[in-house]
N, C-alpha and C. Protein backbone atom coordinates (compact mmCIF):
# COMPACT_ATOMS: atom_id res chain seq x y z
N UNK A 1 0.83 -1.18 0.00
CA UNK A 1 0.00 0.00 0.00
C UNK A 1 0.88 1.25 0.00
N UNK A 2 1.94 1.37 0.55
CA UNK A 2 2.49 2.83 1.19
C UNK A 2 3.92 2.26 -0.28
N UNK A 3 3.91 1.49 -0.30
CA UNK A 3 5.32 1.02 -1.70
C UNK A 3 4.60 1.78 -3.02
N UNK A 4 3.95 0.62 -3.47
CA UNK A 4 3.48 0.97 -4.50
C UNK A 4 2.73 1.84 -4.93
N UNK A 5 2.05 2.37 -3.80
CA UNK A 5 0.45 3.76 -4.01
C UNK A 5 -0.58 2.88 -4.94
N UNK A 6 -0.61 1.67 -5.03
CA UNK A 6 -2.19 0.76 -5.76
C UNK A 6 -3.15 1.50 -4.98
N UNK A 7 -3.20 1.49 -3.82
CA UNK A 7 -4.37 1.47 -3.43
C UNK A 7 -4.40 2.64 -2.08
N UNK A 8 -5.53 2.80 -1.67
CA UNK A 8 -5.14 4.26 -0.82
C UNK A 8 -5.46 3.26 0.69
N UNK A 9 -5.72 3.80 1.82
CA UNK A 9 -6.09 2.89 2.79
C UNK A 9 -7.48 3.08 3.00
N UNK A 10 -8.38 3.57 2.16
CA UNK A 10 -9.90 3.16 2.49
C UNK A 10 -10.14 1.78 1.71
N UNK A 11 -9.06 2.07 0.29
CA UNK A 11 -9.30 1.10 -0.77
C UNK A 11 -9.03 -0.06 -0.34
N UNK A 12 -8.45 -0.25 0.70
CA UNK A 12 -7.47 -1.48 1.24
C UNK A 12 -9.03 -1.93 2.20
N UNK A 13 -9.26 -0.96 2.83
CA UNK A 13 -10.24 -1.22 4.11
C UNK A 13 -11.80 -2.03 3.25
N UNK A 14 -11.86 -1.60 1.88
CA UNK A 14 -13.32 -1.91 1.41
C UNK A 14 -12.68 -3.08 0.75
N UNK A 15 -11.62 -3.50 0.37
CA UNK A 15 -11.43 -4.92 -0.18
C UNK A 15 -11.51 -5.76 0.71
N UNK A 16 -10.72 -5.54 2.22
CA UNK A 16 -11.26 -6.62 3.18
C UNK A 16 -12.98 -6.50 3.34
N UNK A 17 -13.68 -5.38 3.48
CA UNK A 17 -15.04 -5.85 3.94
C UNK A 17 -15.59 -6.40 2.87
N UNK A 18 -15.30 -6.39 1.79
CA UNK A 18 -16.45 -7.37 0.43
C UNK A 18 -15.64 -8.45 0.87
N UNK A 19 -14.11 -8.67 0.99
CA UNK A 19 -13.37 -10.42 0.62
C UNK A 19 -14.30 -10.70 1.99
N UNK A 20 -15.14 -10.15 3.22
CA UNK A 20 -15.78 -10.97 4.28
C UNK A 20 -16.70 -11.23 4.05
N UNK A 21 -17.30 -11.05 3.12
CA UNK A 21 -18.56 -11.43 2.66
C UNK A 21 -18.50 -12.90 2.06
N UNK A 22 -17.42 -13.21 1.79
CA UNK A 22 -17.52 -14.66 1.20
C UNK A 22 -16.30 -15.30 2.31
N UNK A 23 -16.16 -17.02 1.55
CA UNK A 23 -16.03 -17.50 2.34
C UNK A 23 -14.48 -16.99 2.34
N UNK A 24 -14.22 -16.98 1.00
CA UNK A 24 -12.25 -16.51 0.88
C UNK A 24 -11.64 -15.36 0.53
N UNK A 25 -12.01 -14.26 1.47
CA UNK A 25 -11.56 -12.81 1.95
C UNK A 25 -10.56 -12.51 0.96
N UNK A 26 -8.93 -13.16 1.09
CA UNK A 26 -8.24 -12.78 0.56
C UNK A 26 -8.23 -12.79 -1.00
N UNK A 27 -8.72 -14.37 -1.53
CA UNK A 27 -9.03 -14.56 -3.03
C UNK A 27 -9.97 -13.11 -3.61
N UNK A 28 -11.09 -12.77 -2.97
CA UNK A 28 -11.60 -11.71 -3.24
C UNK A 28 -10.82 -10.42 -3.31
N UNK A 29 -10.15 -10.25 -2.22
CA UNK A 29 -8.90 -8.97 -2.02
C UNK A 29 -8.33 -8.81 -3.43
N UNK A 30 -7.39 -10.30 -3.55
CA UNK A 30 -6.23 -9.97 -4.76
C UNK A 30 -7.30 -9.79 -6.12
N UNK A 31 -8.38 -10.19 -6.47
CA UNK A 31 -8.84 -10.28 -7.34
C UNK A 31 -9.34 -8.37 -7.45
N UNK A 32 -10.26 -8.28 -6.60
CA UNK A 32 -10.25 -6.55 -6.29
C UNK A 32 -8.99 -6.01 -6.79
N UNK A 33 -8.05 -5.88 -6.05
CA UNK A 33 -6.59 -4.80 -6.63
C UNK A 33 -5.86 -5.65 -8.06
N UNK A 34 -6.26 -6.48 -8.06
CA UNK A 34 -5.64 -6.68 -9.92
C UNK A 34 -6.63 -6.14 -10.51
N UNK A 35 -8.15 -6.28 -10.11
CA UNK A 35 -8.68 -4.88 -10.97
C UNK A 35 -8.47 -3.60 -11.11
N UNK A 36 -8.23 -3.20 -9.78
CA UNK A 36 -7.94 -1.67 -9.34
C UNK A 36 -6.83 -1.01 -9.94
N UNK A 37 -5.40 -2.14 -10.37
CA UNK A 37 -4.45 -2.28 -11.10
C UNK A 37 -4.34 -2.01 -12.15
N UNK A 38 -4.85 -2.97 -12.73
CA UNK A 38 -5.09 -3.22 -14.58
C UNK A 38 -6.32 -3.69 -15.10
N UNK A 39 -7.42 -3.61 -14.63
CA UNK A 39 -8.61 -3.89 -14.74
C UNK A 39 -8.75 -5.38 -14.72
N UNK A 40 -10.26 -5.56 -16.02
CA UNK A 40 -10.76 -7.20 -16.01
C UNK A 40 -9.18 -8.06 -16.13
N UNK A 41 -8.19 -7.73 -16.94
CA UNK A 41 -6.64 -8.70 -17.32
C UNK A 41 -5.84 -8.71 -15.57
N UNK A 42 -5.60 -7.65 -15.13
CA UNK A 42 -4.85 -7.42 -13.72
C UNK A 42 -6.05 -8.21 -12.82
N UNK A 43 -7.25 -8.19 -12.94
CA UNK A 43 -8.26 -9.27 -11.89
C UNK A 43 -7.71 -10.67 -12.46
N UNK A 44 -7.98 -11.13 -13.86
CA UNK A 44 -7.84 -12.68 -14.23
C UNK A 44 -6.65 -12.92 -13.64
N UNK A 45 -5.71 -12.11 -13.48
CA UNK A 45 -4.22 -12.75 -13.12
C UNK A 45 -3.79 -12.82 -11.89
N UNK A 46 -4.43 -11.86 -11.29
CA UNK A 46 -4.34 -11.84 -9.67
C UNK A 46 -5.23 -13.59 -9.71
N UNK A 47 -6.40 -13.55 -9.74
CA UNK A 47 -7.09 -14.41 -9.40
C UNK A 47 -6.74 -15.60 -9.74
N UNK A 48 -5.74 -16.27 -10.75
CA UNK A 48 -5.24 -17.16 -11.40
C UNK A 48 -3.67 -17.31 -10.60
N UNK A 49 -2.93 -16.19 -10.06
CA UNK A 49 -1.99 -16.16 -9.45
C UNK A 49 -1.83 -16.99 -8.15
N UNK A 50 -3.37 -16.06 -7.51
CA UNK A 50 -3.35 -16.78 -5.76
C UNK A 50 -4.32 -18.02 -6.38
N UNK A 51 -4.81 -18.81 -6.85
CA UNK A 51 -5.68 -19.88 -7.13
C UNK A 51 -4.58 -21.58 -7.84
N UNK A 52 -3.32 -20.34 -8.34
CA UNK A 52 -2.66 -21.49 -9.46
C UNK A 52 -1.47 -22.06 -8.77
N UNK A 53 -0.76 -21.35 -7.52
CA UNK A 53 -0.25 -22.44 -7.32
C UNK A 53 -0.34 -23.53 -6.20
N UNK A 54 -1.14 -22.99 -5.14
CA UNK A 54 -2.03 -23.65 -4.06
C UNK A 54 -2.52 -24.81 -4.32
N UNK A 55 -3.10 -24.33 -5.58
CA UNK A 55 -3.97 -25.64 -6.70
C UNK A 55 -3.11 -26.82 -6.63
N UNK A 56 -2.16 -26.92 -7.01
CA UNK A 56 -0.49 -27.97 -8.02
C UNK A 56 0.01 -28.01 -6.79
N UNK A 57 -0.09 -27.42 -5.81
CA UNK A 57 0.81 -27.86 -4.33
C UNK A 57 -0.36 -29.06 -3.99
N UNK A 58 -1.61 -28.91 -3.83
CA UNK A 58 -2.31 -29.88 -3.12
C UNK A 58 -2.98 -31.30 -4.13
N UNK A 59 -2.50 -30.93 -4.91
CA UNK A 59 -2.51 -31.90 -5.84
C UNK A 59 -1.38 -32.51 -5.96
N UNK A 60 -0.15 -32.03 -5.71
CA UNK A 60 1.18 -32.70 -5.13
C UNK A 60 1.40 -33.57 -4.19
N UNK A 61 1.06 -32.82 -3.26
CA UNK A 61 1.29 -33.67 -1.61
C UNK A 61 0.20 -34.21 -1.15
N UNK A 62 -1.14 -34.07 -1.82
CA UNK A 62 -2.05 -34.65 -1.41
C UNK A 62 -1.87 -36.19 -0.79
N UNK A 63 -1.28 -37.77 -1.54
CA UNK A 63 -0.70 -38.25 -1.56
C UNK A 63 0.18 -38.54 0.13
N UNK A 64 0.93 -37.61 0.41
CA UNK A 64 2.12 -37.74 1.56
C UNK A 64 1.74 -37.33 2.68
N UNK A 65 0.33 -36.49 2.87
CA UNK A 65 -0.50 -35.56 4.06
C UNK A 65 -0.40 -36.75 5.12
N UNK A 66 -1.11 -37.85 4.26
CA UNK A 66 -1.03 -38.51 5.70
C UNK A 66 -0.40 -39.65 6.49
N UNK A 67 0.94 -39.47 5.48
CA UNK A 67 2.16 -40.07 5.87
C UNK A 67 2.85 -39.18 7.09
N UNK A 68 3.03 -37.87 7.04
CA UNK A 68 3.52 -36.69 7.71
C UNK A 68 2.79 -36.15 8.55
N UNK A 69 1.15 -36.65 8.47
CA UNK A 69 0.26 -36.32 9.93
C UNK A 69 0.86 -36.81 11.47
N UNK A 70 1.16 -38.06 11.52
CA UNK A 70 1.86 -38.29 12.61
C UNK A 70 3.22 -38.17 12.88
N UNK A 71 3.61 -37.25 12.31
CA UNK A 71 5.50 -36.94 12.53
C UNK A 71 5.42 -35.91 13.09
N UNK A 72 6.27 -36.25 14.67
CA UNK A 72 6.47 -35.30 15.56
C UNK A 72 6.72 -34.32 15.36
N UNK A 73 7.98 -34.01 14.31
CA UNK A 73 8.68 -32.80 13.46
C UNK A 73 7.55 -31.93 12.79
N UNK A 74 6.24 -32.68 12.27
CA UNK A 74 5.69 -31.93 11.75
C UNK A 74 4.17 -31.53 12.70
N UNK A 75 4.02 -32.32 13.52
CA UNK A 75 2.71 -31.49 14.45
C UNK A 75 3.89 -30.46 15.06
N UNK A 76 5.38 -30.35 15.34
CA UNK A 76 5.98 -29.44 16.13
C UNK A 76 6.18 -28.15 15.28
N UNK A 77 6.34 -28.18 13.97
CA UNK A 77 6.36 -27.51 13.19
C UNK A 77 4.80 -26.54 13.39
N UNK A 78 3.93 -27.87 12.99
CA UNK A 78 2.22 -27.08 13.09
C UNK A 78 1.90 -25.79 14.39
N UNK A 79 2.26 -26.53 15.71
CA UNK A 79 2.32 -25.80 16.60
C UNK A 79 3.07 -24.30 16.82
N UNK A 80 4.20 -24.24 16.12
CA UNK A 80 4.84 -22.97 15.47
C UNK A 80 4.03 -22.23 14.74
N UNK A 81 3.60 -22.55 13.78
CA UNK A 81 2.48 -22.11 12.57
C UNK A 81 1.34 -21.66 13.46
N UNK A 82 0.81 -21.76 14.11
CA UNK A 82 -0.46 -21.40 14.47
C UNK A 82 -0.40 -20.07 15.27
N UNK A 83 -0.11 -20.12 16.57
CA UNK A 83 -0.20 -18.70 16.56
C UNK A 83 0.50 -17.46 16.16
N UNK A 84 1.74 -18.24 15.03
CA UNK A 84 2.40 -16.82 14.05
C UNK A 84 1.34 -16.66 13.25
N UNK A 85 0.58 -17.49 12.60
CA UNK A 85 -0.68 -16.92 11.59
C UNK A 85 -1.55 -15.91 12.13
N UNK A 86 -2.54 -16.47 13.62
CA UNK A 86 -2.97 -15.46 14.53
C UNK A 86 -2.20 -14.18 14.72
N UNK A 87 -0.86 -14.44 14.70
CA UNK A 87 -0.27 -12.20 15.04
C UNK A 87 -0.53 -11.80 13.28
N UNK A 88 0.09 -12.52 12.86
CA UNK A 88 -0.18 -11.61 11.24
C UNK A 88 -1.90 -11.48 10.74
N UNK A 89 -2.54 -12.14 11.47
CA UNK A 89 -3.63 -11.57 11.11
C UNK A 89 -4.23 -10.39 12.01
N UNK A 90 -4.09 -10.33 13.12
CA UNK A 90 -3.81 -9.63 13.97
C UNK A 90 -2.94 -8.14 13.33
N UNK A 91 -2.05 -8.01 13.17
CA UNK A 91 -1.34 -7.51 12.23
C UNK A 91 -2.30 -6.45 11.13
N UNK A 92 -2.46 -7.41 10.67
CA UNK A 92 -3.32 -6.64 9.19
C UNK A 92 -4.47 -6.56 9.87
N UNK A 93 -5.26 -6.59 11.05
CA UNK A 93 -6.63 -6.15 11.43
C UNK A 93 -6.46 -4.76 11.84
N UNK A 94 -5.02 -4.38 12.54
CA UNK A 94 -4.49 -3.35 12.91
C UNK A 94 -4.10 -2.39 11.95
N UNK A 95 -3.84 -2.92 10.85
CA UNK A 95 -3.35 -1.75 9.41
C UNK A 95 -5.17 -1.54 8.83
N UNK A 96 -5.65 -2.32 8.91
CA UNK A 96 -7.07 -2.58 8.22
C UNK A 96 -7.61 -1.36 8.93
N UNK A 97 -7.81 -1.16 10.37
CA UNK A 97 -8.25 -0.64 11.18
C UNK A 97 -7.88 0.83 11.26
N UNK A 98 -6.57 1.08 11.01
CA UNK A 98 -6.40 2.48 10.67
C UNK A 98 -6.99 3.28 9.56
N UNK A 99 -7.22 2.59 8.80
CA UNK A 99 -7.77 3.02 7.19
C UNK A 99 -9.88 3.66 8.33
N UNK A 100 -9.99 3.13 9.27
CA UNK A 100 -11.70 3.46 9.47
C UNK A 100 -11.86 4.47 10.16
N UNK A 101 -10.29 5.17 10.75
CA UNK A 101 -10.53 6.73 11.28
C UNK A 101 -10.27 7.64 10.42
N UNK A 102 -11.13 8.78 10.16
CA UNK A 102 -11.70 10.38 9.28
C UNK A 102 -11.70 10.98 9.77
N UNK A 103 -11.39 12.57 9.71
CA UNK A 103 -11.45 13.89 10.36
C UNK A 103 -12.11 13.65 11.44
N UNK A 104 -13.33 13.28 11.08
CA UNK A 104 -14.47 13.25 11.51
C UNK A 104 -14.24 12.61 13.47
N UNK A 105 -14.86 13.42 14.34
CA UNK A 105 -14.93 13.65 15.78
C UNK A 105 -15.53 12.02 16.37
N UNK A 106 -16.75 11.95 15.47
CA UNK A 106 -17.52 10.69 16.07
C UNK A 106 -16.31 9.00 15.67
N UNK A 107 -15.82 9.32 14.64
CA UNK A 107 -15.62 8.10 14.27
C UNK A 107 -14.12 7.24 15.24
N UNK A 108 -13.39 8.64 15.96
CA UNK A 108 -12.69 8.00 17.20
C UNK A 108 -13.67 7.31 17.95
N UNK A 109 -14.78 7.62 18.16
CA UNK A 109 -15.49 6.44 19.18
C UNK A 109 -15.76 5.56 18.71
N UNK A 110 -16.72 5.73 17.23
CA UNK A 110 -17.27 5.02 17.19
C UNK A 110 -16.21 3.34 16.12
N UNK A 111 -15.14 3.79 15.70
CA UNK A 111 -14.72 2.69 15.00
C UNK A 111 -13.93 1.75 16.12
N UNK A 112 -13.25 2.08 17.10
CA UNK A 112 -12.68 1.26 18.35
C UNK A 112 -14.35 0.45 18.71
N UNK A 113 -15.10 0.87 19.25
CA UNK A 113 -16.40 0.63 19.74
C UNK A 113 -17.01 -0.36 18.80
N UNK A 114 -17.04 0.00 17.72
CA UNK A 114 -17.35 -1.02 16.78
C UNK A 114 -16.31 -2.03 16.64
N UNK A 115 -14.99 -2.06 16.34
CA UNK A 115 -14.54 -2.94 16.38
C UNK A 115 -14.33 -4.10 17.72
N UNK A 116 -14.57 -3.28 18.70
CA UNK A 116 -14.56 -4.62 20.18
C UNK A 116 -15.56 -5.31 19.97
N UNK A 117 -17.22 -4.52 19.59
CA UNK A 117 -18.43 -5.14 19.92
C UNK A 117 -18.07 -6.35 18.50
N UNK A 118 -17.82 -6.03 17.22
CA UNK A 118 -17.13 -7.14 16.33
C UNK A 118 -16.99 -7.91 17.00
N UNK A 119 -15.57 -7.97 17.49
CA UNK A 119 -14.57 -9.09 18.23
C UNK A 119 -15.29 -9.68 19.04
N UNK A 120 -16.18 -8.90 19.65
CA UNK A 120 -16.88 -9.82 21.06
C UNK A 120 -18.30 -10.47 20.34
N UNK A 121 -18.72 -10.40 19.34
CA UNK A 121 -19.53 -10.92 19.06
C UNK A 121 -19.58 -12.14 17.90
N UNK A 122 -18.17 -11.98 17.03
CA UNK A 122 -17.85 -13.38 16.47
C UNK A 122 -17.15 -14.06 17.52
N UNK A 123 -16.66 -13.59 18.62
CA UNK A 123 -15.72 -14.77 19.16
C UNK A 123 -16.74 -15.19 20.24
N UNK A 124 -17.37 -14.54 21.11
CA UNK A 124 -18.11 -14.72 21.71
C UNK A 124 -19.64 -15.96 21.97
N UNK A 125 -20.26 -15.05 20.63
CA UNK A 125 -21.20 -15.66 20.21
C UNK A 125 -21.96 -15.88 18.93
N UNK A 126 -20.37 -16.41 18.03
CA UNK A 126 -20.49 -16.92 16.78
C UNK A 126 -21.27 -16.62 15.79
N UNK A 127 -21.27 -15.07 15.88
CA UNK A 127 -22.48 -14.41 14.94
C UNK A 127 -22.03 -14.37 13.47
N UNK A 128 -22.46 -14.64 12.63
CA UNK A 128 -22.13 -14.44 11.68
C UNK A 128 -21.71 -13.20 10.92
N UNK A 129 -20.21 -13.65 10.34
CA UNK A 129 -19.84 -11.53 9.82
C UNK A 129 -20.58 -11.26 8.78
N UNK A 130 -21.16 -11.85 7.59
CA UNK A 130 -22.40 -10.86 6.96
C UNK A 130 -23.47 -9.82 7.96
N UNK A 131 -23.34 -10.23 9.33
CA UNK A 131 -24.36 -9.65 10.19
C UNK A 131 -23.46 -8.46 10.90
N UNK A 132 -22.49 -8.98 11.28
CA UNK A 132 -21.52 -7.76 11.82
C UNK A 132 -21.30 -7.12 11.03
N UNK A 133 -20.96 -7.04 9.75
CA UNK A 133 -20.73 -6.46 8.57
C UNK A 133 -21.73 -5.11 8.53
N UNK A 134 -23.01 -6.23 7.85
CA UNK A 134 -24.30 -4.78 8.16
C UNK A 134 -24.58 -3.91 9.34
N UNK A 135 -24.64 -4.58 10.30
CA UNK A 135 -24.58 -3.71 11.38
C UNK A 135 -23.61 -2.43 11.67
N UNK A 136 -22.15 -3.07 10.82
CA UNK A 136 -21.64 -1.78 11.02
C UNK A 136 -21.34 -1.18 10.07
N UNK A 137 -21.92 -1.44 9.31
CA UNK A 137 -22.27 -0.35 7.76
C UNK A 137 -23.86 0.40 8.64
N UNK A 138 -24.42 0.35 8.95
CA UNK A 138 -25.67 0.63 9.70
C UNK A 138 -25.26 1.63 11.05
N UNK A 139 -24.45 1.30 11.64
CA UNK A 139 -24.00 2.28 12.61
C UNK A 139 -23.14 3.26 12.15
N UNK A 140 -22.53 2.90 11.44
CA UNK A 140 -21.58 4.34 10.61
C UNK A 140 -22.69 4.89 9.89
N UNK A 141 -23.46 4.56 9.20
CA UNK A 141 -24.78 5.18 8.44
C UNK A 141 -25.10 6.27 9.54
N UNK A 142 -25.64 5.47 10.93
CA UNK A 142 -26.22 6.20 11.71
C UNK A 142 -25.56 7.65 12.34
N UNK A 143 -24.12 6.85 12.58
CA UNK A 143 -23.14 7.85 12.95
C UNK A 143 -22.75 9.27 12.29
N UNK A 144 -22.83 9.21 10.64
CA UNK A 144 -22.40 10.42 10.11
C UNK A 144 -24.20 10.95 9.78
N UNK A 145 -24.82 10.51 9.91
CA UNK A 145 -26.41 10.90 10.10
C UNK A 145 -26.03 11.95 11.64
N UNK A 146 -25.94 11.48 12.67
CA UNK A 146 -26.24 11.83 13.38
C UNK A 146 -25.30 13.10 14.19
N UNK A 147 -23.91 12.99 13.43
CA UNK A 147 -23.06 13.84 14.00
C UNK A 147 -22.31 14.74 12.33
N UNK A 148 -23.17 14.77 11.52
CA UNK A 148 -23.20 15.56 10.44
C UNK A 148 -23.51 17.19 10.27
């Protein structure tokens, strides 16, 4: 984002909320900024990029998965992997998150505020994010309604 100038940080912020609308956030993301890029050709290739080699890896090792399921080396490995994935997503919720404060007075409250009641309500009580989603397209609605 700040390398290249593709994209500004709202642009960044509205590719994660459509990629949550489905089931694969990021596939949606890269497909978004290869449009934003180079249009319908910069989408096919993004989307063919992150799709093509994931594809030929698991069609590779498919085969050896469950030769290497019970190898110590590799549940010890797994255990490494897991909560470095959790900080980097973590990570980018925090860059994501900067992109949702504006001049604007209300939206220090209200985007922290919105983002806990988020957090506490998928982790909590497994609400679905199409619903968190609207809701907080619906409270920012309300918000620049109301402090406009």
């Amino acid at each position: 984002m700040d390398v290249h100038h593709w994209l500004t940080s709202k642009e960044v912020s509205d590719a994660a909320a459509l990629g949550l609308l489905t089931p694969g956030p990021f596939v949606i993301a890269a497909t978004f900024i290869g449009y934003r890029v180079a249009g319908l050709a910069g989408a096919a290739v993004a989307t063919l990029g992150i799709f093509g080699l994931p594809l030929w890896l698991v069609v590779i090792v498919a085969g050896a998965v469950e030769r290497f399921r019970q190898n110590a080396l590799v549940q010890g490995a797994l255990r490494g992997v897991m909560p470095t994935g959790v900080a980097l997503l973590a990570a980018a919720a925090v860059t994501i998150g900067k992109g949702a404060y504006t001049p604007a007075l209300y939206t220090w409250v209200l985007a922290p505020g919105l983002g806990l009641t988020s957090a506490w309500l998928a982790g909590r009580h497994h609400t679905n994010p199409m619903f968190i989603l609207f809701g907080g397209a619906l409270a920012g609605l309300a918000g620049q309604w109301l402090f406009a």
